[in-house]
C-alpha atoms as a PDB file:
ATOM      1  CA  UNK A   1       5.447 -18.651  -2.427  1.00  0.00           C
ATOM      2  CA  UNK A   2       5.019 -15.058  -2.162  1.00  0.00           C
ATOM      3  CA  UNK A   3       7.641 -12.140  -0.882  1.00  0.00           C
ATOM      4  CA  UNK A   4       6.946  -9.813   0.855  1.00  0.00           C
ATOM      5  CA  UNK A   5       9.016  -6.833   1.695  1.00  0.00           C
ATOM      6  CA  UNK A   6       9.258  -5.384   5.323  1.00  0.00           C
ATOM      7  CA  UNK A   7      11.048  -1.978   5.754  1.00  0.00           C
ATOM      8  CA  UNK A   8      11.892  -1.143   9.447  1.00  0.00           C
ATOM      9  CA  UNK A   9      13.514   1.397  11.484  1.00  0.00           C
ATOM     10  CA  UNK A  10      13.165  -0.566  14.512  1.00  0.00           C
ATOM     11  CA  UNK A  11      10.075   1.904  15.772  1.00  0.00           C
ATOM     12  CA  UNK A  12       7.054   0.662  17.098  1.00  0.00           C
ATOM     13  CA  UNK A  13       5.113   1.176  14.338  1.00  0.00           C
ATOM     14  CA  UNK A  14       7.272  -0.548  11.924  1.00  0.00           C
ATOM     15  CA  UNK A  15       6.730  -3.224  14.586  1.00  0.00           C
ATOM     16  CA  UNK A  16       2.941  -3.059  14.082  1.00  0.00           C
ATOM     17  CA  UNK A  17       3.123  -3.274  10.024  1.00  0.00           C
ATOM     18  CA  UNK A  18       5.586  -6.683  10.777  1.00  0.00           C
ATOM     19  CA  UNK A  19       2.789  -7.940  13.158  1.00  0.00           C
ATOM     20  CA  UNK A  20      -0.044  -7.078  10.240  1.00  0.00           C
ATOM     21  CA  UNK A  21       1.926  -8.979   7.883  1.00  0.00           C
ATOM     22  CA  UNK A  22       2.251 -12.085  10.105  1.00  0.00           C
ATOM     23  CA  UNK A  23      -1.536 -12.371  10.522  1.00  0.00           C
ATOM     24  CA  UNK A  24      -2.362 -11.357   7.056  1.00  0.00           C
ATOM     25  CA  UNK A  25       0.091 -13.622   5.727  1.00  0.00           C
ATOM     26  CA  UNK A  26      -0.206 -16.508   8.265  1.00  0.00           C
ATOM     27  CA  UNK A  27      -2.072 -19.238   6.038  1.00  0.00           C
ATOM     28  CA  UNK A  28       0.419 -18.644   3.131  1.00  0.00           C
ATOM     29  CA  UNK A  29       4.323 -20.153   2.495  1.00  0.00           C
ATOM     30  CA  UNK A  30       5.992 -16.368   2.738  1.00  0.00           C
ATOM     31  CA  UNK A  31       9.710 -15.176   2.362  1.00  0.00           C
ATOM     32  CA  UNK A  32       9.328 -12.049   4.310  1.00  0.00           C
ATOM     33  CA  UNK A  33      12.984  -9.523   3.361  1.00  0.00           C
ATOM     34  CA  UNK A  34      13.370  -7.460   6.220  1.00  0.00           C
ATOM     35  CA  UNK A  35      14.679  -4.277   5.255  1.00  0.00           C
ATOM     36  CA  UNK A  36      16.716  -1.574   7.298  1.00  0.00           C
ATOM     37  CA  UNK A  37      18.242   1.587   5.799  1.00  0.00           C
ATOM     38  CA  UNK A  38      20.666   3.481   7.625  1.00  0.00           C
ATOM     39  CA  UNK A  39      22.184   6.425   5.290  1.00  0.00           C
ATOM     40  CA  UNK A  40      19.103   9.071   6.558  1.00  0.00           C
ATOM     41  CA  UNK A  41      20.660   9.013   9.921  1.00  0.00           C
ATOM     42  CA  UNK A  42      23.882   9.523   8.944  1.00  0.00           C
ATOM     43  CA  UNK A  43      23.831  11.663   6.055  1.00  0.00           C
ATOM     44  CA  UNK A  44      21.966  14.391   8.626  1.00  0.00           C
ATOM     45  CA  UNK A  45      23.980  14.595  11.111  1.00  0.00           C
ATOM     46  CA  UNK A  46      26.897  17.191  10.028  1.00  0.00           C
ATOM     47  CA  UNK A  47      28.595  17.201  13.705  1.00  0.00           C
ATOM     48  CA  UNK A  48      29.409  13.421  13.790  1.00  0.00           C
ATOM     49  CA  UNK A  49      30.404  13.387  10.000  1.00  0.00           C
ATOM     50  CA  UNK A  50      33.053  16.358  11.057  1.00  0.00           C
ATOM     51  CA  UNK A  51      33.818  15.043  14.113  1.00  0.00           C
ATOM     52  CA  UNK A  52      34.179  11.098  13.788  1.00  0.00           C
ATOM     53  CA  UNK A  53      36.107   9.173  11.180  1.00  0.00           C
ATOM     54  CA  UNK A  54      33.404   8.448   8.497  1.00  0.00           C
ATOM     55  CA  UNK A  55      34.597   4.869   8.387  1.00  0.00           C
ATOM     56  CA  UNK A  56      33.934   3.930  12.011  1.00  0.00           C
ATOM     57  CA  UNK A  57      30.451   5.740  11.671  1.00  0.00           C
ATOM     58  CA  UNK A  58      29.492   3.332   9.108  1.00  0.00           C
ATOM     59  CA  UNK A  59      30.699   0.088  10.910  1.00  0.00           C
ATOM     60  CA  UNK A  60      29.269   1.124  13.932  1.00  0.00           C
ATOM     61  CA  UNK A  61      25.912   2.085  11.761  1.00  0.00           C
ATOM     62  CA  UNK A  62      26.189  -0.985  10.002  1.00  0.00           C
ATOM     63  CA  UNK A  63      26.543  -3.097  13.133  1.00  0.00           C
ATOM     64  CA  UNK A  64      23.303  -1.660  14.783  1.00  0.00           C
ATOM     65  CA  UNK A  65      21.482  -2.089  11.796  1.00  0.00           C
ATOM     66  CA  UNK A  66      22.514  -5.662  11.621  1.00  0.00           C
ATOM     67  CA  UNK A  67      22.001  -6.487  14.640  1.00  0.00           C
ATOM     68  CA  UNK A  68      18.327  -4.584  14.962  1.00  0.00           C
ATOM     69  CA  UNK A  69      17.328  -6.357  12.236  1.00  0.00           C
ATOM     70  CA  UNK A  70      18.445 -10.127  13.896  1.00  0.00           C
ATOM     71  CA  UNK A  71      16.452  -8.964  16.771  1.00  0.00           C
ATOM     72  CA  UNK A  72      13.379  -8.198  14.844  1.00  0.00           C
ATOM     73  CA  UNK A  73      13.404 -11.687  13.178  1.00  0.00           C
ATOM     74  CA  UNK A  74      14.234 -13.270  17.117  1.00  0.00           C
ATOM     75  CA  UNK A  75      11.085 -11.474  18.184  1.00  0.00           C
ATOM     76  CA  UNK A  76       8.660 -12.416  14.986  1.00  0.00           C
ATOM     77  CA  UNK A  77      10.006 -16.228  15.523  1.00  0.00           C
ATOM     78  CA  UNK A  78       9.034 -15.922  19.612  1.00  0.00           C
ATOM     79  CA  UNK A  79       5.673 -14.770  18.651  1.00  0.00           C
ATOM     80  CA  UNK A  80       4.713 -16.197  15.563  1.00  0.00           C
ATOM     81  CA  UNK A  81       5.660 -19.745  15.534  1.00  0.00           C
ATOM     82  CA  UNK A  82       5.070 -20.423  11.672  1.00  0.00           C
ATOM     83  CA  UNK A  83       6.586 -23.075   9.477  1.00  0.00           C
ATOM     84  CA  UNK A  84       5.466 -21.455   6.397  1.00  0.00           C
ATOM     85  CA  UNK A  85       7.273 -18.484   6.548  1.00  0.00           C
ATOM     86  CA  UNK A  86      11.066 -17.571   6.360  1.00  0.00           C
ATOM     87  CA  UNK A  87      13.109 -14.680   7.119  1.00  0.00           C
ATOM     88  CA  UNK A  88      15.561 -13.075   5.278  1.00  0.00           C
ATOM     89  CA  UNK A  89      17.654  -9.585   6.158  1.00  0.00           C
ATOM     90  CA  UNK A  90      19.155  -6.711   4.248  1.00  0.00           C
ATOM     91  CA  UNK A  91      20.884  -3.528   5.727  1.00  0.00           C
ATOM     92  CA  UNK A  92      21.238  -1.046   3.396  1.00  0.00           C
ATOM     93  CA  UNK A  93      23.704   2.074   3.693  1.00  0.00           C
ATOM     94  CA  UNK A  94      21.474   3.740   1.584  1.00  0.00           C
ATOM     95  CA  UNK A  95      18.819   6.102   1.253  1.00  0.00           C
ATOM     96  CA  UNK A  96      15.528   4.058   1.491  1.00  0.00           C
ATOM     97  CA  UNK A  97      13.110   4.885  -1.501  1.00  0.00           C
ATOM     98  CA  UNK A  98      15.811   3.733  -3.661  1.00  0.00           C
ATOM     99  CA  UNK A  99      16.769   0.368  -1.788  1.00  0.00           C
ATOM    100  CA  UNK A 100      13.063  -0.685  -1.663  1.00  0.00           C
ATOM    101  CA  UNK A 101      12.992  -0.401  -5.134  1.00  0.00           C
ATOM    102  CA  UNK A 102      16.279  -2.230  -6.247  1.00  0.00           C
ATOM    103  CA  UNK A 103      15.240  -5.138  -3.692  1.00  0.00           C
ATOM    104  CA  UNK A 104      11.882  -5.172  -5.262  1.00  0.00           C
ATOM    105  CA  UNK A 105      13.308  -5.789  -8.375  1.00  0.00           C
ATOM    106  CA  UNK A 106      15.810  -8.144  -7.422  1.00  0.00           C
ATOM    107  CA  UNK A 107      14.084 -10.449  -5.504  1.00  0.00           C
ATOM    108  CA  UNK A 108      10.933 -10.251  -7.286  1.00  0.00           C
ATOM    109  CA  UNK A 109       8.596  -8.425  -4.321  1.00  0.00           C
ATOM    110  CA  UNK A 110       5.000  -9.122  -4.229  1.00  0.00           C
ATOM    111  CA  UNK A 111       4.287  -6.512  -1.796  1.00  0.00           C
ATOM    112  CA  UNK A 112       5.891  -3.850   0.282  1.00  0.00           C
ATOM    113  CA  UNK A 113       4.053  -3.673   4.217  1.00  0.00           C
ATOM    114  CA  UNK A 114       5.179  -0.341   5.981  1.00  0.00           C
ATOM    115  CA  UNK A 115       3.827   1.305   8.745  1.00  0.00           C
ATOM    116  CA  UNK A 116       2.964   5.089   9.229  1.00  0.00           C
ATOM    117  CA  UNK A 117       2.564   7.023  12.399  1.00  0.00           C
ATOM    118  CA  UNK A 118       1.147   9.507  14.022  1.00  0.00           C
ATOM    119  CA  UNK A 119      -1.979  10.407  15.749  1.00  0.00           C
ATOM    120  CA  UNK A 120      -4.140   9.377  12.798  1.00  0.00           C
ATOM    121  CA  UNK A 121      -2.179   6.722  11.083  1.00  0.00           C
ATOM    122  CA  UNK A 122      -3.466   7.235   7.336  1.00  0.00           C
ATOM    123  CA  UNK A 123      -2.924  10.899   7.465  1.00  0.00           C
ATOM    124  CA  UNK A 124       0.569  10.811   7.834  1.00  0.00           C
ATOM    125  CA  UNK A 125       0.822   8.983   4.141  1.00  0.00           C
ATOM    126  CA  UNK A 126      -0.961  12.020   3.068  1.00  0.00           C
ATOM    127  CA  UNK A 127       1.935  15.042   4.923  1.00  0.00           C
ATOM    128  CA  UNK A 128       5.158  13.509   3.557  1.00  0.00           C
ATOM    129  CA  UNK A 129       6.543  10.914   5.379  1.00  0.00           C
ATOM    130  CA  UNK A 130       8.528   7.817   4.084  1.00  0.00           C
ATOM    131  CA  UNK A 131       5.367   5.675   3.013  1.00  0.00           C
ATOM    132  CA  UNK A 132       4.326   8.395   0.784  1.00  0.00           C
ATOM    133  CA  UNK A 133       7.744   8.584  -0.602  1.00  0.00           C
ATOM    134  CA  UNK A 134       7.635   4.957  -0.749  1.00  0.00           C
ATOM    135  CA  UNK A 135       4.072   4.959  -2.621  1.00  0.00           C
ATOM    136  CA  UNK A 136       5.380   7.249  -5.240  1.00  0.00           C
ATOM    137  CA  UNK A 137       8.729   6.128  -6.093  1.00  0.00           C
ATOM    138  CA  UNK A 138       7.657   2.083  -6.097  1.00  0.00           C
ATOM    139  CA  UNK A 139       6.324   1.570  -9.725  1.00  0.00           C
ATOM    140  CA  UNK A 140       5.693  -2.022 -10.118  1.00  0.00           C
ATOM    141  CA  UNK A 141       4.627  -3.861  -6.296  1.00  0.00           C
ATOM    142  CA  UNK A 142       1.888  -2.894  -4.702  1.00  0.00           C
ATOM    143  CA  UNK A 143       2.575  -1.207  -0.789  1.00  0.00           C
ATOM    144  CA  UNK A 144       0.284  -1.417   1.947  1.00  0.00           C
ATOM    145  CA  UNK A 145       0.587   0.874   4.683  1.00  0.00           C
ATOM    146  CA  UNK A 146      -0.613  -0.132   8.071  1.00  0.00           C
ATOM    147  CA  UNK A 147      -1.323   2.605  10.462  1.00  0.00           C
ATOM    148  CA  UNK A 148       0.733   2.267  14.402  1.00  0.00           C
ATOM    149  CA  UNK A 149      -2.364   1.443  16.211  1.00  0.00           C
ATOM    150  CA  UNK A 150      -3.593  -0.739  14.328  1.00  0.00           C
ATOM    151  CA  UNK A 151      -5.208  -4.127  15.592  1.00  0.00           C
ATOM    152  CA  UNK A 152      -4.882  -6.857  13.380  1.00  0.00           C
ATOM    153  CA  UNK A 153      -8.831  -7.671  11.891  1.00  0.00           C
ATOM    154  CA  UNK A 154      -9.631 -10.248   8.804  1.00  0.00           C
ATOM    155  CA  UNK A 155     -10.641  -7.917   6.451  1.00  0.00           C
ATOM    156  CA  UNK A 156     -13.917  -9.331   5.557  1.00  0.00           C
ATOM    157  CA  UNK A 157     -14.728  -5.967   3.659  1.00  0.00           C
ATOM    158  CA  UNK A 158     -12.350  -4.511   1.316  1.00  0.00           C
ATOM    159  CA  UNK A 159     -13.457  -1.081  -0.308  1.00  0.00           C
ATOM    160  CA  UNK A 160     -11.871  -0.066  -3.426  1.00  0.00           C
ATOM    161  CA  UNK A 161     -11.970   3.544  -4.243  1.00  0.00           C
ATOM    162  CA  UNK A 162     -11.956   4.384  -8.487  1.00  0.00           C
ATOM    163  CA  UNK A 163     -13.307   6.594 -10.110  1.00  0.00           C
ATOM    164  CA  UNK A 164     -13.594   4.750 -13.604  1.00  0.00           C
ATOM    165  CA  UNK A 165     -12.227   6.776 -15.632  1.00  0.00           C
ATOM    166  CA  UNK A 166      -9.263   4.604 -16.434  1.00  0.00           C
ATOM    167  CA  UNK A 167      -9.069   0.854 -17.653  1.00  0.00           C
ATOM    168  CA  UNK A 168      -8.142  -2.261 -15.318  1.00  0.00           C
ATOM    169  CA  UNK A 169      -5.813  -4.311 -15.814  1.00  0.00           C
ATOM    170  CA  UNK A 170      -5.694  -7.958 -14.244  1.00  0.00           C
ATOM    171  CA  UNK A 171      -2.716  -7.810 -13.163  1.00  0.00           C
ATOM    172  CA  UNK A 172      -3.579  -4.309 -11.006  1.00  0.00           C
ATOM    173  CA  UNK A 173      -6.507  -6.134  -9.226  1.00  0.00           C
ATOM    174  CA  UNK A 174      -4.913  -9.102  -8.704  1.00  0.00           C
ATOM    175  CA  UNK A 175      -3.563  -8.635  -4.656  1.00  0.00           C
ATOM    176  CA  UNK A 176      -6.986  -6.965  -4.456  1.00  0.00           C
ATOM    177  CA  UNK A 177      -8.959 -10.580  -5.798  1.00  0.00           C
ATOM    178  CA  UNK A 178      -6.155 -12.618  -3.774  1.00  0.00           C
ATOM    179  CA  UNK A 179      -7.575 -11.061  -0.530  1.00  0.00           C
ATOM    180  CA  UNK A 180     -10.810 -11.131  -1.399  1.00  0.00           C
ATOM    181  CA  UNK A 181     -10.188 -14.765  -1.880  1.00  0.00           C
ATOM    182  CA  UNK A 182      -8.185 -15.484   1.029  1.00  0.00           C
ATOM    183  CA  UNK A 183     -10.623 -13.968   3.875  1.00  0.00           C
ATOM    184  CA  UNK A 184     -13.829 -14.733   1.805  1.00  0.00           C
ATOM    185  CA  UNK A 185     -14.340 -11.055   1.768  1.00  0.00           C
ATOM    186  CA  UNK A 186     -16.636  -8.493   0.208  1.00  0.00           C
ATOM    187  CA  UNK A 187     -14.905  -5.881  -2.331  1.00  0.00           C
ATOM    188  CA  UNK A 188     -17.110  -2.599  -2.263  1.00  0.00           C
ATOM    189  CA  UNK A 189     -16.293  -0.415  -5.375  1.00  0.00           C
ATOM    190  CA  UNK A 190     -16.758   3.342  -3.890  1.00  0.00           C
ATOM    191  CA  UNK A 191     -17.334   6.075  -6.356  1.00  0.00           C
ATOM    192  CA  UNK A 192     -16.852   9.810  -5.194  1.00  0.00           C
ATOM    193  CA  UNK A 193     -19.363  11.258  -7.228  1.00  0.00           C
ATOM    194  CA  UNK A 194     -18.676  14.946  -7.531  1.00  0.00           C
ATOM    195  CA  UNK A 195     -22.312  16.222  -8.926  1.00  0.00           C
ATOM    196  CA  UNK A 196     -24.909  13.947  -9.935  1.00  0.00           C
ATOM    197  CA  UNK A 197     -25.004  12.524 -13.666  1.00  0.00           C
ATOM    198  CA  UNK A 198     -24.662   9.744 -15.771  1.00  0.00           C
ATOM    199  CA  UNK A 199     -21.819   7.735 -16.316  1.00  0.00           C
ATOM    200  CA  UNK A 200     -19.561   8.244 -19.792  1.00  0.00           C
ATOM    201  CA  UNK A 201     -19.579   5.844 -21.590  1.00  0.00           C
ATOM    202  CA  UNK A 202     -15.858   4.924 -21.417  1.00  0.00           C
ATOM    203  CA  UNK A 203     -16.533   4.985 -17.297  1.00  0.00           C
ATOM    204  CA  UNK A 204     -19.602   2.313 -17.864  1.00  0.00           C
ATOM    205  CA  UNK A 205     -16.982   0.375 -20.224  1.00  0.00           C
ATOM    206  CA  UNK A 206     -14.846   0.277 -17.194  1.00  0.00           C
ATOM    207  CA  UNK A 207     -17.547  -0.431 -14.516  1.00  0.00           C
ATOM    208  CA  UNK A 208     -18.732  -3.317 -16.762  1.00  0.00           C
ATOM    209  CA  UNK A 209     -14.990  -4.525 -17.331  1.00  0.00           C
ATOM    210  CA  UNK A 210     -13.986  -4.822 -13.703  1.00  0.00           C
ATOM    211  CA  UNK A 211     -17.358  -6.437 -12.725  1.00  0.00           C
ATOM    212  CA  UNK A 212     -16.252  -8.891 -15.130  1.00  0.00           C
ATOM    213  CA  UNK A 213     -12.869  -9.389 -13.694  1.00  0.00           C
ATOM    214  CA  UNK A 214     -14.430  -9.396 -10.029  1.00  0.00           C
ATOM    215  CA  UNK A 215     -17.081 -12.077 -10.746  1.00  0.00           C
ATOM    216  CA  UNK A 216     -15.645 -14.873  -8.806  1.00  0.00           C
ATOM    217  CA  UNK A 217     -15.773 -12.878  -5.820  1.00  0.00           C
ATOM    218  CA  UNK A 218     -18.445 -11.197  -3.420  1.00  0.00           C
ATOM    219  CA  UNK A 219     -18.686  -7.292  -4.379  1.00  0.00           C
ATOM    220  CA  UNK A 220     -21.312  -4.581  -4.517  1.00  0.00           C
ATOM    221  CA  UNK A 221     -20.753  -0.748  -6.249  1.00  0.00           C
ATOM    222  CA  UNK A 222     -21.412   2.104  -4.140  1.00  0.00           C
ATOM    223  CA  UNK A 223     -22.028   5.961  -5.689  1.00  0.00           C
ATOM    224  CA  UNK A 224     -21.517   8.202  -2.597  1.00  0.00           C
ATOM    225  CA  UNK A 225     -21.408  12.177  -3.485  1.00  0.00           C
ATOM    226  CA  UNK A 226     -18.737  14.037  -2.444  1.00  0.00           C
ATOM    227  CA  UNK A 227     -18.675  15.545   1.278  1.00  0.00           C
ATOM    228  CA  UNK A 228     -16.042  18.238   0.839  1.00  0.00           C
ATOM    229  CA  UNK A 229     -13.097  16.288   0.138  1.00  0.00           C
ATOM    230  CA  UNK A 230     -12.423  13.081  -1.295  1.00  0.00           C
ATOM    231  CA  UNK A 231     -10.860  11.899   2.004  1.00  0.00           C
ATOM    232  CA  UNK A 232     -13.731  13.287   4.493  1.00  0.00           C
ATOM    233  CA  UNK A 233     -15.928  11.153   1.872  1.00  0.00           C
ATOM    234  CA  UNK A 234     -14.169   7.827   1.678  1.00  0.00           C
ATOM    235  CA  UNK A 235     -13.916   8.250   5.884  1.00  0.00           C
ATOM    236  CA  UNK A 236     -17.143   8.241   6.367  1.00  0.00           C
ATOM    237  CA  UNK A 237     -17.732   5.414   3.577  1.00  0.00           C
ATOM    238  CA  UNK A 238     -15.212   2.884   5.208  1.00  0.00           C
ATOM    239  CA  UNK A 239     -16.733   3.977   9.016  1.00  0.00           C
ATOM    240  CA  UNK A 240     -20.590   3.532   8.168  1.00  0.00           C
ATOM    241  CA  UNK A 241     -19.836   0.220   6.411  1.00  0.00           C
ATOM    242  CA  UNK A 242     -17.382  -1.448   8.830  1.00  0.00           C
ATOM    243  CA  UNK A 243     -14.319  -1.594   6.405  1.00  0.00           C
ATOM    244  CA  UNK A 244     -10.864  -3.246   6.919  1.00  0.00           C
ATOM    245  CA  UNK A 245      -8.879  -2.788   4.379  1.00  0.00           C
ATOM    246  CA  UNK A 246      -9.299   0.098   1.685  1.00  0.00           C
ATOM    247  CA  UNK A 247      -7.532  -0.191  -1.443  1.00  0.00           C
ATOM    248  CA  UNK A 248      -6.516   2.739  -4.270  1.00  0.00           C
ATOM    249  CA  UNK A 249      -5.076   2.483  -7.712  1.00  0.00           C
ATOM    250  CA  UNK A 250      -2.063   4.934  -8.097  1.00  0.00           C
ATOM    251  CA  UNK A 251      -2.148   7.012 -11.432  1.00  0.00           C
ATOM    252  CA  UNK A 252      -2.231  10.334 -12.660  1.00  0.00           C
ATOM    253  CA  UNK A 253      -5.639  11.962 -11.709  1.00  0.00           C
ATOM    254  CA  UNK A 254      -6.288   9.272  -9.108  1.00  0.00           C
ATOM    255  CA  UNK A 255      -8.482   9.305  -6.444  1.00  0.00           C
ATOM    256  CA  UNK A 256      -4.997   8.884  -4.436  1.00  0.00           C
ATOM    257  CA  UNK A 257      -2.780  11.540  -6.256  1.00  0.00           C
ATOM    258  CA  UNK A 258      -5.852  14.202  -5.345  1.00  0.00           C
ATOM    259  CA  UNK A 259      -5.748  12.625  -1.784  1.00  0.00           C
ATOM    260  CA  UNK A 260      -2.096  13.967  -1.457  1.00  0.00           C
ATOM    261  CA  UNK A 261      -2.650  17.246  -3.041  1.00  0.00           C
ATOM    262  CA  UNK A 262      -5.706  18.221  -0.995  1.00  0.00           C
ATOM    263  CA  UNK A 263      -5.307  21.114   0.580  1.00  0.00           C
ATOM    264  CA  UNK A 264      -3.865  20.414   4.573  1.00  0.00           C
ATOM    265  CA  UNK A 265      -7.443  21.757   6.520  1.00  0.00           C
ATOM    266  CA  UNK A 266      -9.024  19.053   4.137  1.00  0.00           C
ATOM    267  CA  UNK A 267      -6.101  16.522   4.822  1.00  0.00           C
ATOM    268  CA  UNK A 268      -6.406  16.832   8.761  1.00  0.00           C
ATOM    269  CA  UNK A 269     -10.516  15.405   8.246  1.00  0.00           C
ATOM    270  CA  UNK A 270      -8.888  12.076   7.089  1.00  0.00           C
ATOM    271  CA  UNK A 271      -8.851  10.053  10.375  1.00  0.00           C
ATOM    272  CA  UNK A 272      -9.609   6.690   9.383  1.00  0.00           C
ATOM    273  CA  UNK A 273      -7.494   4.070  10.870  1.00  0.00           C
ATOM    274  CA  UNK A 274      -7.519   1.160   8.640  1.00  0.00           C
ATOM    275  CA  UNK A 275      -4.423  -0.277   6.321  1.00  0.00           C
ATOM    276  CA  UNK A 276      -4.064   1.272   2.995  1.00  0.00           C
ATOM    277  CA  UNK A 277      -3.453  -0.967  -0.064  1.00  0.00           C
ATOM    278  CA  UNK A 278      -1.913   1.211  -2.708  1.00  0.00           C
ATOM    279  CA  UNK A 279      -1.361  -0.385  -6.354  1.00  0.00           C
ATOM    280  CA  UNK A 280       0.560   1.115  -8.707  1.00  0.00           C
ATOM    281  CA  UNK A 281      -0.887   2.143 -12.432  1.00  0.00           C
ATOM    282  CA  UNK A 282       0.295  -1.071 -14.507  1.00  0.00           C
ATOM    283  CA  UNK A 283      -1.368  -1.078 -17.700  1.00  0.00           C
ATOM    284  CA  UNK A 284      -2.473   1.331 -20.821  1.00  0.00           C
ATOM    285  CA  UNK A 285      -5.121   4.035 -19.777  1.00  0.00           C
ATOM    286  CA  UNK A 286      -8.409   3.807 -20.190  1.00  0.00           C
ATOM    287  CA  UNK A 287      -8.839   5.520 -23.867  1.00  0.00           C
ATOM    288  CA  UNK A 288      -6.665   3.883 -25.750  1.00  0.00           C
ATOM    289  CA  UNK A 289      -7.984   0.479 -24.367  1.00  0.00           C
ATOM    290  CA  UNK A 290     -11.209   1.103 -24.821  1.00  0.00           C
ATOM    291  CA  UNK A 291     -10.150   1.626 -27.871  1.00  0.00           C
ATOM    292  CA  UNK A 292      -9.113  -1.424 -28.932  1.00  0.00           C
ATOM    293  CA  UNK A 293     -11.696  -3.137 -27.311  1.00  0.00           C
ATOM    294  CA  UNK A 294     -13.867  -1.798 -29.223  1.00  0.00           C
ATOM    295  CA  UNK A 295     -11.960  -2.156 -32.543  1.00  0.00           C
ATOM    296  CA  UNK A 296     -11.932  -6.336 -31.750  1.00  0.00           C
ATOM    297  CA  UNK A 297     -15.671  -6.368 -30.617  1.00  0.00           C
ATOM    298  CA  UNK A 298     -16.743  -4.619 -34.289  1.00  0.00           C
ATOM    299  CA  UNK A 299     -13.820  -7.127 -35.974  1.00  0.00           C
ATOM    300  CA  UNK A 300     -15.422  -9.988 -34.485  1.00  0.00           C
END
């Protein structure tokens, strides 16, 4: 039975993510936690603070929250009739980075669904709002970030962006091969080639590694060059080949870290509205495997 963790704030975007999760999620026995953090709110607002007594902020915070989130569950029940999933609520005076990661801990999270907003969805994660926050301070679930508009599609073709410059893990491409699995989908391995040459060799050692660990499903690998950023590129990648899901490892140098450093004229190109699968970086980089790879294949 998997768990899957679903921040809200009660907006309709949040709403969206909840609805993503229910369709993506619909063939499998779930325990959906339905999150709501209410310290933000508070902690900002200097006039009430000095002007109410702090402890009938919180109740009153508290009770909303509480109530919010019983309505949420009322309204997934009314529209998703599903006898394999099961609700449970948490609300949190606390600030929310640091909530989603005790309650991943503590209740053993599979993954984290949030949505972003704004006009073009994925940008958002790149200009600092809470999913980014939420990408970089989760260390060991993967989050996928659905953006507010959009409409729920199987995603029959999953593009994962790498670069290969770091090793794979099993474990890292695991939600990545459950998917694939699930919808009887397509993984296309993107690289952003930056000028044209040859692999290294500890990038083929990769490539050849995560073919391996991607036989039992459908995939293809793409070399696109760059088109002035890495997020114009993969934008035009997932909108030429019909994508519906893209997915990113999260690690120093990654193809994601650069995403959020880019500079904001480069950012603003980034339009694409499909859900974001981030996984975090959980085993040994690429070098030092590779090195011991290669130490068992000459022991052998």
């Amino acid at each position: 039975m998997k768990s899957i963790l679903l921040p809200t704030d009660f907006s309709d975007n949040a709403w969206n993510a909840t609805r993503y999760a229910m369709e993506l999620f619909k063939s499998e026995e779930c325990v959906f936690h339905l999150l709501n953090a209410y310290t933000p709110a508070i902690a900002n607002s200097r006039f009430m603070a000095a002007t109410l007594d702090a402890g009938h902020l919180e109740d009153g915070a508290r009770a909303c929250s509480e109530n919010g989130l019983q309505e949420v569950v009322k309204r997934i029940q009314k529209n998703y009739r599903n006898p394999k999933h099961s609700f449970k609520t948490m609300s949190s005076f606390c600030l929310l980075t640091e909530q989603i990661k005790e309650v991943v801990e503590q209740e053993n999270i599979d993954l984290v669904v949030t949505g972003t907003k704004g006009a073009s969805g994925l940008e958002e994660v790149f200009m600092g709002s809470n999913t980014v926050r939420i990408i970089k301070s989760v260390k060991n679930c993967p989050v996928l970030a659905v953006p507010q508009h959009f409409e729920f599609a199987a995603p029959s073709e999953i593009a994962f962006a790498t670069d290969f410059n770091r090793f794979y893990t099993e474990s890292e491409l695991r939600p990545l091969i459950e998917l694939a699995n699930t919808f009887n989908a397509a993984i296309r391995i993107v690289y952003v080639q930056y000028e044209i040459k040859a692999l290294t060799e500890i990038q083929q050692f990769n490539l050849n590694m995560l073919r391996k660990y991607l036989s039992g499903v459908e995939h293809y690998v793409h070399t696109v060059s760059e088109l002035n950023s890495v997020s114009k590129t993969l934008e035009t990648f997932v909108n030429e080949l019909d994508i519906h899901l893209l997915a990113m490892l999260h690690y120093q140098h990654s193809y994601m870290e650069r995403m959020t450093r880019e500079p904001v004229v480069k950012r603003m190109a980034f339009h694409t509205q499909i859900p974001l699968l981030v996984i975090p970086e959980l085993g040994m980089s690429a070098p030092s495997k590779y090195k011991r790879e290669q130490e068992m294949s000459i022991s052998k």
